[in-house]
PDB file of N, CA and C in Angstrom:
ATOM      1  N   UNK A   1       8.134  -9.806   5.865  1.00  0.00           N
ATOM      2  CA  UNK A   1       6.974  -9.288   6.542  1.00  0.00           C
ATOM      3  C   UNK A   1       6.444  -8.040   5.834  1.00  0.00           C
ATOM      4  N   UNK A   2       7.184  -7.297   5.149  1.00  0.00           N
ATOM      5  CA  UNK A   2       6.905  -6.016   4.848  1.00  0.00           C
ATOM      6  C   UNK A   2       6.279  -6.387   3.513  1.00  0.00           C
ATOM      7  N   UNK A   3       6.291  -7.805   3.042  1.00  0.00           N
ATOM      8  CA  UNK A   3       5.339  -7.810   1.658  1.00  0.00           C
ATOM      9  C   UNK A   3       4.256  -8.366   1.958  1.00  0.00           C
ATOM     10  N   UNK A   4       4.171  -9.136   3.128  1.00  0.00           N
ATOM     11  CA  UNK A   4       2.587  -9.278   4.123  1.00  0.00           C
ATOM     12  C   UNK A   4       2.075  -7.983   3.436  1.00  0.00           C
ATOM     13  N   UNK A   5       2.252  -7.145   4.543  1.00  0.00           N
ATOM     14  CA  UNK A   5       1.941  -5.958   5.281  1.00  0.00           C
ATOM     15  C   UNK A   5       1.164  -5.327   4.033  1.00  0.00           C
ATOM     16  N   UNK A   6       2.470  -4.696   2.543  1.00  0.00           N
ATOM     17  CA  UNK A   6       2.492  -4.070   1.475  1.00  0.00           C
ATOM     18  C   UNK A   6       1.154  -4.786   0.842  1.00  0.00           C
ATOM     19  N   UNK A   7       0.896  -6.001   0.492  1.00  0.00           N
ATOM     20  CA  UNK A   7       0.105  -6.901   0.200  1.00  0.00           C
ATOM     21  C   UNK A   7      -1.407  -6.988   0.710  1.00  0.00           C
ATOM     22  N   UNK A   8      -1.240  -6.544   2.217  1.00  0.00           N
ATOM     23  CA  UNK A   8      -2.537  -6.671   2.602  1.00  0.00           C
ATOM     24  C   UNK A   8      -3.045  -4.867   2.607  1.00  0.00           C
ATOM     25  N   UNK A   9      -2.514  -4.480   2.576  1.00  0.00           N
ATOM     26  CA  UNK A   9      -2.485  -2.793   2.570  1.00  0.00           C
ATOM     27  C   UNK A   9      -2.964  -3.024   1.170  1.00  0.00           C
ATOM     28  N   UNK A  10      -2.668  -3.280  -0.215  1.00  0.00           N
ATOM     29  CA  UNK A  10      -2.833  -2.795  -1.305  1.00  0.00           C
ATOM     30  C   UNK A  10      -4.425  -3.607  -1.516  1.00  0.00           C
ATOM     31  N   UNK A  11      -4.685  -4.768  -1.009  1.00  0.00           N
ATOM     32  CA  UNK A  11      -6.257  -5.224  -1.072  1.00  0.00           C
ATOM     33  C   UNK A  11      -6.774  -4.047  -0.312  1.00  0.00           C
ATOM     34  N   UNK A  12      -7.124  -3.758   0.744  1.00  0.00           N
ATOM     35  CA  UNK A  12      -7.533  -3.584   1.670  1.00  0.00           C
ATOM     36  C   UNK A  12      -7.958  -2.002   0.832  1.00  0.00           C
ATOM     37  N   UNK A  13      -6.975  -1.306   0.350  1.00  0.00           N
ATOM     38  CA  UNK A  13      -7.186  -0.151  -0.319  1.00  0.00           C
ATOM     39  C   UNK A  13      -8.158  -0.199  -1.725  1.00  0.00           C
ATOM     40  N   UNK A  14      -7.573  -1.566  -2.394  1.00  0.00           N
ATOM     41  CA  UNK A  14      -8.541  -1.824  -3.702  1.00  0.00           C
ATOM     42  C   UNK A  14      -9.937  -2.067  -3.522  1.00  0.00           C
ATOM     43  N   UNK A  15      -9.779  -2.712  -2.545  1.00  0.00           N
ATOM     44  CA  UNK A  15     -11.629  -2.623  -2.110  1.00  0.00           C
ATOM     45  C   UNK A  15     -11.999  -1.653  -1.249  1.00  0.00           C
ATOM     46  N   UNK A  16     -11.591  -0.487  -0.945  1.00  0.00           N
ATOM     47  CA  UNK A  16     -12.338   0.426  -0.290  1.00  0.00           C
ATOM     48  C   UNK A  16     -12.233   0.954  -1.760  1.00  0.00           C
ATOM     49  N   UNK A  17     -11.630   1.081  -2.603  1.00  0.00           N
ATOM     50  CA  UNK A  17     -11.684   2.190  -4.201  1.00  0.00           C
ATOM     51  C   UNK A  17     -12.884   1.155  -4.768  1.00  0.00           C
ATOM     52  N   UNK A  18     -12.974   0.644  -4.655  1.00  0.00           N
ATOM     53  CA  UNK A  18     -14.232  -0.341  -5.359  1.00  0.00           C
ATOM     54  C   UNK A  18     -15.219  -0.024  -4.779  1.00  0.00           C
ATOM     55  N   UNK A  19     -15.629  -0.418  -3.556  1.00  0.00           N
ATOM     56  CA  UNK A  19     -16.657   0.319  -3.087  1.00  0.00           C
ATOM     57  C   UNK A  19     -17.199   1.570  -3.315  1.00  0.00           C
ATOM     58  N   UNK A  20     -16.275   2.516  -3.089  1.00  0.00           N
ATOM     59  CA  UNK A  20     -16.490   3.933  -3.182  1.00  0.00           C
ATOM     60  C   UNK A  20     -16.793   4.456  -4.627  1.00  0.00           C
ATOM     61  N   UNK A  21     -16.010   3.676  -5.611  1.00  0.00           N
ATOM     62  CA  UNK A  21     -16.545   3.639  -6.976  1.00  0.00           C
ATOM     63  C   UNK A  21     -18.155   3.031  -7.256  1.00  0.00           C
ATOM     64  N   UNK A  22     -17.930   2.515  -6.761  1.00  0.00           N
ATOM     65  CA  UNK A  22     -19.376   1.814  -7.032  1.00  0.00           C
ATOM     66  C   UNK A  22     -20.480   2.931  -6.142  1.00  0.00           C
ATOM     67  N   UNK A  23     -20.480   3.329  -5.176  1.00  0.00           N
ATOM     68  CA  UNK A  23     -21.444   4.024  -4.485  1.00  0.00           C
ATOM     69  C   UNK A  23     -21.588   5.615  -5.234  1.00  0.00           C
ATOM     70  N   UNK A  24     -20.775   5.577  -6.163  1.00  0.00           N
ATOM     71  CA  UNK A  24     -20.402   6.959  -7.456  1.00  0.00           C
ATOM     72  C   UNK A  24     -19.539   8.035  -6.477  1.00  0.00           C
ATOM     73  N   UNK A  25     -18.976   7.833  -5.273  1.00  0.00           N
ATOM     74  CA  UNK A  25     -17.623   8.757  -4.783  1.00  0.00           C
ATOM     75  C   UNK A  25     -16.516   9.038  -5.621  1.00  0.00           C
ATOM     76  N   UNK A  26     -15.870   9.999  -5.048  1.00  0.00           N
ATOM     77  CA  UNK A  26     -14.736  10.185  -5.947  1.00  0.00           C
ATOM     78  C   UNK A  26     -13.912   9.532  -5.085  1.00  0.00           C
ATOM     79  N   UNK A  27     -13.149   8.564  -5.901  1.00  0.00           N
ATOM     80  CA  UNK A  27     -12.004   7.596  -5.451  1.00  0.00           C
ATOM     81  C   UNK A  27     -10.833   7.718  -5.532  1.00  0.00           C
ATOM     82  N   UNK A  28     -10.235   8.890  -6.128  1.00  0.00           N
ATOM     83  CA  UNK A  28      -9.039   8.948  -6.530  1.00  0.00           C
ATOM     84  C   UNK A  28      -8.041   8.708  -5.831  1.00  0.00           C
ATOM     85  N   UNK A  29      -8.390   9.145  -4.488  1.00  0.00           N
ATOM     86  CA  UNK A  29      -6.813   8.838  -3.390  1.00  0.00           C
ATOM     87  C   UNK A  29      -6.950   7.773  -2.895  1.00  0.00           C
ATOM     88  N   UNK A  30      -8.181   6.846  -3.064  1.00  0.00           N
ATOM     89  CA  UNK A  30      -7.913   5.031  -3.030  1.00  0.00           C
ATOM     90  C   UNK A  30      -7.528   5.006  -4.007  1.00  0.00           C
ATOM     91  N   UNK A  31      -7.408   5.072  -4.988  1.00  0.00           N
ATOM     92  CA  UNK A  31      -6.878   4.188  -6.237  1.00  0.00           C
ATOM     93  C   UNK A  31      -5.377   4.759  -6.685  1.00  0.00           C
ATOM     94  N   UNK A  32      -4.986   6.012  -5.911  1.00  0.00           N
ATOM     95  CA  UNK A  32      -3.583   6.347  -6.252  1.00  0.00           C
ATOM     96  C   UNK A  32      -2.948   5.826  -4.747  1.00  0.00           C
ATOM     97  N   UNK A  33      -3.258   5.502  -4.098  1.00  0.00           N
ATOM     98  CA  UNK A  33      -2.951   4.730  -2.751  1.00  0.00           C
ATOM     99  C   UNK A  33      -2.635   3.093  -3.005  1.00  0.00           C
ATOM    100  N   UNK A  34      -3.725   2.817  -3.811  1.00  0.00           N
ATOM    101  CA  UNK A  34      -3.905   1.095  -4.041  1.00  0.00           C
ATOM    102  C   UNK A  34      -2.815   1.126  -5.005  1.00  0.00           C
ATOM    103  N   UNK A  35      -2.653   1.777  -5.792  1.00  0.00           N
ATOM    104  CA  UNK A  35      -1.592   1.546  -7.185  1.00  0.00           C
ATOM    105  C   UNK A  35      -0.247   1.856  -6.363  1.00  0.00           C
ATOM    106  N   UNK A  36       0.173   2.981  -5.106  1.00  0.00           N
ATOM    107  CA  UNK A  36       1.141   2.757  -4.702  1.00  0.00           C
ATOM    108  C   UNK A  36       1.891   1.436  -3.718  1.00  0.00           C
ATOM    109  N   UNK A  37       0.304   1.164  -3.174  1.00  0.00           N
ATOM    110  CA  UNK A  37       1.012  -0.523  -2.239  1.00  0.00           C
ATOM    111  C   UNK A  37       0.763  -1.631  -3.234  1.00  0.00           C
ATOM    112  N   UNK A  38       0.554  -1.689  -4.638  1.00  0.00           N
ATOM    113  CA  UNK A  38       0.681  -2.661  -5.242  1.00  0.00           C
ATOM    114  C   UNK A  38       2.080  -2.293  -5.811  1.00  0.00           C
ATOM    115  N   UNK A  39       2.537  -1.066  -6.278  1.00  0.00           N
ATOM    116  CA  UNK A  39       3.771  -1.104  -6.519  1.00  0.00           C
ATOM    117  C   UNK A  39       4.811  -1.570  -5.264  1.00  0.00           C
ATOM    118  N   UNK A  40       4.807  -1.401  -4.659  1.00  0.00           N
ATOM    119  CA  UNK A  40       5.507  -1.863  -3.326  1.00  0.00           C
ATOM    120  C   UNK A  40       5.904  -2.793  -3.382  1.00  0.00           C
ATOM    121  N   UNK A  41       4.562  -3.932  -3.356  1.00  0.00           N
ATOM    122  CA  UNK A  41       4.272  -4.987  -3.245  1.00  0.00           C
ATOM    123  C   UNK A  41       5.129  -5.866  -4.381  1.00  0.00           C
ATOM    124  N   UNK A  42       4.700  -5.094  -5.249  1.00  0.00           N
ATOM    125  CA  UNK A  42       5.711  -5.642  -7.066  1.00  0.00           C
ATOM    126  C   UNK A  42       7.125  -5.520  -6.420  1.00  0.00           C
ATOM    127  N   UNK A  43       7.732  -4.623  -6.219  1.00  0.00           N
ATOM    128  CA  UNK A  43       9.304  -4.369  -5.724  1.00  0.00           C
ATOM    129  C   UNK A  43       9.657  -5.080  -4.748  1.00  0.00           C
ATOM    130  N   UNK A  44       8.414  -5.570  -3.616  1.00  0.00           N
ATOM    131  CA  UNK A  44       9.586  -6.953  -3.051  1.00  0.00           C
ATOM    132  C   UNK A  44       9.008  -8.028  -3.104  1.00  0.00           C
ATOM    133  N   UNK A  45       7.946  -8.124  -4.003  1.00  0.00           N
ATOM    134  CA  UNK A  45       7.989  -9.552  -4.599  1.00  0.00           C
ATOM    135  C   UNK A  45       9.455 -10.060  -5.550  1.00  0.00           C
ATOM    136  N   UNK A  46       9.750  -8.880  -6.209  1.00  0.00           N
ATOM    137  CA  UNK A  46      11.015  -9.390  -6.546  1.00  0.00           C
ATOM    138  C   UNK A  46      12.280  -9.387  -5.890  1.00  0.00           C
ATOM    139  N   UNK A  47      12.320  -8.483  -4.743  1.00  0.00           N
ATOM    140  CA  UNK A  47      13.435  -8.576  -3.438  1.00  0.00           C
ATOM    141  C   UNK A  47      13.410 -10.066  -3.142  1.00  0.00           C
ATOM    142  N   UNK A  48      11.853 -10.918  -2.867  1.00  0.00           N
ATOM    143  CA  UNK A  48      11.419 -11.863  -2.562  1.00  0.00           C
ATOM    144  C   UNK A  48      12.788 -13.216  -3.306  1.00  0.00           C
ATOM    145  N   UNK A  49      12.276 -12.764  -4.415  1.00  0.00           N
ATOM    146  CA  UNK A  49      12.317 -13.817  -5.218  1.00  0.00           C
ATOM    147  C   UNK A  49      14.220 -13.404  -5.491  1.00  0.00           C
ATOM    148  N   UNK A  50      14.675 -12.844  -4.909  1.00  0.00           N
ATOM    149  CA  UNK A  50      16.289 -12.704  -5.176  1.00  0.00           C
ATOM    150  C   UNK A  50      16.629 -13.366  -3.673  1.00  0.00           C
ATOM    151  N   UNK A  51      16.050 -12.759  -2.913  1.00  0.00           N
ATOM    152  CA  UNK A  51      16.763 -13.273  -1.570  1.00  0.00           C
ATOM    153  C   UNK A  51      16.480 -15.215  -1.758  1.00  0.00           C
ATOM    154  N   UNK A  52      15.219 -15.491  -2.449  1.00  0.00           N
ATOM    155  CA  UNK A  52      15.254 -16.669  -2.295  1.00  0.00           C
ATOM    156  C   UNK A  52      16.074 -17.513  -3.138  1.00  0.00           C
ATOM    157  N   UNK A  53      16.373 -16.742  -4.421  1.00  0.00           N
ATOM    158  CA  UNK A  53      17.510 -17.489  -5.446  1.00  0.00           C
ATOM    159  C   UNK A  53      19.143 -17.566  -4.241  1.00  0.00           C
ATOM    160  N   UNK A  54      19.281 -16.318  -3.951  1.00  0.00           N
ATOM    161  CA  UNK A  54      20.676 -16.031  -3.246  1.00  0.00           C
ATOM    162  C   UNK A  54      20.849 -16.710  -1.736  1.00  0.00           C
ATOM    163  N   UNK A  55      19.825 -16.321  -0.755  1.00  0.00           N
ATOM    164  CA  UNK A  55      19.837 -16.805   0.551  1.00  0.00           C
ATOM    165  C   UNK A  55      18.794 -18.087   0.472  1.00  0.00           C
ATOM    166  N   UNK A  56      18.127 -18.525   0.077  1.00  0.00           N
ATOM    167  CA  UNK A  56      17.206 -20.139   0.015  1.00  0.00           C
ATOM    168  C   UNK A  56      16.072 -19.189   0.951  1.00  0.00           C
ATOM    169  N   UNK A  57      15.630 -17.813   1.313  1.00  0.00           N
ATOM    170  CA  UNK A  57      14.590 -17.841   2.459  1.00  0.00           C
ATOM    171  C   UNK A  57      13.265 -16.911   1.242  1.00  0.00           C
ATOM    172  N   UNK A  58      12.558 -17.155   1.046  1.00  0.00           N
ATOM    173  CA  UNK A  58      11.503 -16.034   0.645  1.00  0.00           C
ATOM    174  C   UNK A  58      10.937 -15.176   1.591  1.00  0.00           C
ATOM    175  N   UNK A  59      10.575 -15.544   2.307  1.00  0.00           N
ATOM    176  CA  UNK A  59      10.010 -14.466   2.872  1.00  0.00           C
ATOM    177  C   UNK A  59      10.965 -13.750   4.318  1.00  0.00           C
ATOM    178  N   UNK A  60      11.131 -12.626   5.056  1.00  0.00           N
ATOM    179  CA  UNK A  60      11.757 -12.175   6.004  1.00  0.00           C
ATOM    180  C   UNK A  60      10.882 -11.809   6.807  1.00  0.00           C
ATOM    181  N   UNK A  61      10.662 -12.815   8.147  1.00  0.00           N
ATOM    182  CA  UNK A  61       9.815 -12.107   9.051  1.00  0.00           C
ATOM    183  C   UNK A  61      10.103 -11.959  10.259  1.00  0.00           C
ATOM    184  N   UNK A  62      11.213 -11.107  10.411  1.00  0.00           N
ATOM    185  CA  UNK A  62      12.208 -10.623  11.190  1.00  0.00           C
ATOM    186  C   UNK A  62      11.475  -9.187  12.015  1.00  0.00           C
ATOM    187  N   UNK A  63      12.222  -8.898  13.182  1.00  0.00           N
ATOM    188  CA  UNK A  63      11.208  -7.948  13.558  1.00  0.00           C
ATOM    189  C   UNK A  63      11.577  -6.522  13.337  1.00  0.00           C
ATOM    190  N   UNK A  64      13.213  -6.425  12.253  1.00  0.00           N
ATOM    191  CA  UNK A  64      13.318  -5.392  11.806  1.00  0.00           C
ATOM    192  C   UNK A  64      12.597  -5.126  10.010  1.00  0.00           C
ATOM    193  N   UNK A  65      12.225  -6.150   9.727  1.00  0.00           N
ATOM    194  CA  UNK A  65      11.241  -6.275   8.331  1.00  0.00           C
ATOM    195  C   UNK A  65      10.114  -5.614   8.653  1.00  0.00           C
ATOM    196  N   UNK A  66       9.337  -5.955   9.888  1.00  0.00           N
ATOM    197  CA  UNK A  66       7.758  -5.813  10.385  1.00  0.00           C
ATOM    198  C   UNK A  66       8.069  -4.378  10.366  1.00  0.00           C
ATOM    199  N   UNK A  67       8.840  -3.569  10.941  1.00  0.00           N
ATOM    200  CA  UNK A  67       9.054  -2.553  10.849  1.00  0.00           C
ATOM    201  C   UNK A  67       9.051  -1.653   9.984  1.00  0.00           C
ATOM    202  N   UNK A  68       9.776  -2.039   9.269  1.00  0.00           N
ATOM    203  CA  UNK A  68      10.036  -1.420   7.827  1.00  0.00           C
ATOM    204  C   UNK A  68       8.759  -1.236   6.846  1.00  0.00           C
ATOM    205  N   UNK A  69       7.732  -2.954   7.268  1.00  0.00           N
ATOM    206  CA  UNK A  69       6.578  -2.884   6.346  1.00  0.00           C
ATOM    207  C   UNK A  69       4.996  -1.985   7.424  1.00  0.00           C
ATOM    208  N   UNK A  70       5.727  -1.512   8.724  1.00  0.00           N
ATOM    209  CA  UNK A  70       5.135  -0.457   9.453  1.00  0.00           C
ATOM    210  C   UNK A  70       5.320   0.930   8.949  1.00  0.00           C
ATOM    211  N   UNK A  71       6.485   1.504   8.538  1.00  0.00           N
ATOM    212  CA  UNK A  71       7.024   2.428   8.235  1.00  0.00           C
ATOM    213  C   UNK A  71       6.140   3.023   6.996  1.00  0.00           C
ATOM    214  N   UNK A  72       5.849   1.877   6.324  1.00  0.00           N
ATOM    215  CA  UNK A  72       5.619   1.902   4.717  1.00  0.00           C
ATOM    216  C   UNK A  72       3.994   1.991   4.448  1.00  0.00           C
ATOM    217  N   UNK A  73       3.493   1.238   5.333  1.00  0.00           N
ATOM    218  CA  UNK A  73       1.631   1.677   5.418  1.00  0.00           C
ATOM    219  C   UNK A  73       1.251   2.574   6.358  1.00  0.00           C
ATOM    220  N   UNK A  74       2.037   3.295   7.591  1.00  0.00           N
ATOM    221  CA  UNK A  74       1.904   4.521   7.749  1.00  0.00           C
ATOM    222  C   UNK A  74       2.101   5.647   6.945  1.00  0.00           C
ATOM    223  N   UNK A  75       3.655   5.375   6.086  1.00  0.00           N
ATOM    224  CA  UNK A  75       3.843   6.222   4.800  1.00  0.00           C
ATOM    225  C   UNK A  75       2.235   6.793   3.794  1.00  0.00           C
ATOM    226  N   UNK A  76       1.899   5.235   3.319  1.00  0.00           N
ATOM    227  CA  UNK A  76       0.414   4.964   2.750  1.00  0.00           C
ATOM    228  C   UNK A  76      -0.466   5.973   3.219  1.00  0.00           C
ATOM    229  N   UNK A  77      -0.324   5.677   4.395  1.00  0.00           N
ATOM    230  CA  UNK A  77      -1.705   6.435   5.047  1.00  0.00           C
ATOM    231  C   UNK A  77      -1.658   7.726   5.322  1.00  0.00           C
ATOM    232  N   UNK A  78      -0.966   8.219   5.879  1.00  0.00           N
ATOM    233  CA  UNK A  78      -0.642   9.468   5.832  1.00  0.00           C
ATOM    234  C   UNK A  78      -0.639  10.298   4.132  1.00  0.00           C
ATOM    235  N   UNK A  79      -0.271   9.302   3.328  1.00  0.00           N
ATOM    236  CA  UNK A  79      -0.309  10.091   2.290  1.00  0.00           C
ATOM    237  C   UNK A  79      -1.793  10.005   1.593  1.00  0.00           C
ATOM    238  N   UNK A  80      -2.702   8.868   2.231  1.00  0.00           N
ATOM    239  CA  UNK A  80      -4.013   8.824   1.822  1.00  0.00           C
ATOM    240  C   UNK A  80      -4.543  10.299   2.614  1.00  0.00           C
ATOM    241  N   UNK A  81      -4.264  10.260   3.867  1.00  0.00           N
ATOM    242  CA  UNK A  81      -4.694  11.419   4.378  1.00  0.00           C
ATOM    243  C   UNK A  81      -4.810  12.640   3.620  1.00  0.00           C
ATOM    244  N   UNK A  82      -3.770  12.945   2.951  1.00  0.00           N
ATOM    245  CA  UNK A  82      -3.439  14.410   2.509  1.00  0.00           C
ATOM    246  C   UNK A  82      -3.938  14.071   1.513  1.00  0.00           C
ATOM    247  N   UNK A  83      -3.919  13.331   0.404  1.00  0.00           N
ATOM    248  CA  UNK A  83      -4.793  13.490  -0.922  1.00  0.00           C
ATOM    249  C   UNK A  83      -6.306  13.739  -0.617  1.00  0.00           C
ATOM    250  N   UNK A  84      -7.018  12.799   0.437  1.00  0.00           N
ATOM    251  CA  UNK A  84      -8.338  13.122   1.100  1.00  0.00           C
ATOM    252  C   UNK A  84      -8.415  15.007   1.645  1.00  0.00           C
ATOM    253  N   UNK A  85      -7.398  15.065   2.090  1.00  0.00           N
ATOM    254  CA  UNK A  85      -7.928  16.217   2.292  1.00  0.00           C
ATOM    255  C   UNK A  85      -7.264  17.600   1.428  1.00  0.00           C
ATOM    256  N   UNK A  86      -6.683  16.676   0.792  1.00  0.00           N
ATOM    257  CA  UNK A  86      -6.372  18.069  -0.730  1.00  0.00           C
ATOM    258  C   UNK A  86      -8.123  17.978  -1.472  1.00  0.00           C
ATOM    259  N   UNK A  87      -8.294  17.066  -1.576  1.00  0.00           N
ATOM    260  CA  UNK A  87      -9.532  16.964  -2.495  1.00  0.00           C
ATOM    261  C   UNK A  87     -10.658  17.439  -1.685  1.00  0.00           C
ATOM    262  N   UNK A  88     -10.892  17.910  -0.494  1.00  0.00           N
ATOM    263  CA  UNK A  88     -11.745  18.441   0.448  1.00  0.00           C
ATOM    264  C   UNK A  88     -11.783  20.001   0.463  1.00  0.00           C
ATOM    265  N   UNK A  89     -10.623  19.986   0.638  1.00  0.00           N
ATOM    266  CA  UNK A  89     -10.144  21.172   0.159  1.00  0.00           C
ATOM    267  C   UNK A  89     -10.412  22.007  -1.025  1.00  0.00           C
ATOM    268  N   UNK A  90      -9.988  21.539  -2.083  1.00  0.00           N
ATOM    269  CA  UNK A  90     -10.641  21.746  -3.433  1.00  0.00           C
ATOM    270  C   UNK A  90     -11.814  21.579  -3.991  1.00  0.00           C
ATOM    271  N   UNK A  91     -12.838  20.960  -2.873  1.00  0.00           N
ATOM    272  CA  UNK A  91     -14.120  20.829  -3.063  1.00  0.00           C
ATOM    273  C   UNK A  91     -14.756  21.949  -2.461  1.00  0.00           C
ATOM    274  N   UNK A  92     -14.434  22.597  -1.569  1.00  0.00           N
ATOM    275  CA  UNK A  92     -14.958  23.604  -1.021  1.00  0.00           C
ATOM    276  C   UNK A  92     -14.276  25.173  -1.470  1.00  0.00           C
ATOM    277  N   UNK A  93     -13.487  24.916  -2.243  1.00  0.00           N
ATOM    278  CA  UNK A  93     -13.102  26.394  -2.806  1.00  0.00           C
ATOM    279  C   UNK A  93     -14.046  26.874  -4.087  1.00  0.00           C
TER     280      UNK A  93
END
């Protein structure tokens, strides 16, 4: 579940940095946001792909997984938060 989650978090971020690129914003904390839930995403795609060599299951959608891939796009966001408002910050000094 948590590579759902990681997965739909890292689109979801690439196209708000696309957009915002395109409208000439500064994008930086989408695109250092999007590059962190695609890394994520990379790290249990290959969790993925071990549990499925070792246990036969790919995916875990257990309701302590959902959790974990809760844990991890609040992580996201919160840390989108603070880059947004470091750069707000530094825009007005």
């Amino acid at each position: 579940m948590c590579e759902l989650m990681s997965i739909a978090a890292a689109i979801v971020f690439t196209a708000v940095f696309l957009i915002r690129r395109r409208n000439g914003a500064d994008a930086s904390a989408e695109r250092t946001v999007a590059l962190a839930f695609w890394g994520a995403s990379l790290m249990w795609a290959v969790d993925c792909v071990h549990a499925l060599v070792a246990e036969g299951e790919l995916l875990d959608l257990s309701a302590d997984d959902a959790r974990l891939g809760a844990v991890v796009v609040a992580a996201g966001l919160v840390a989108y938060a603070a880059l947004r408002l470091r750069r707000r910050i530094s825009s007005h000094a």
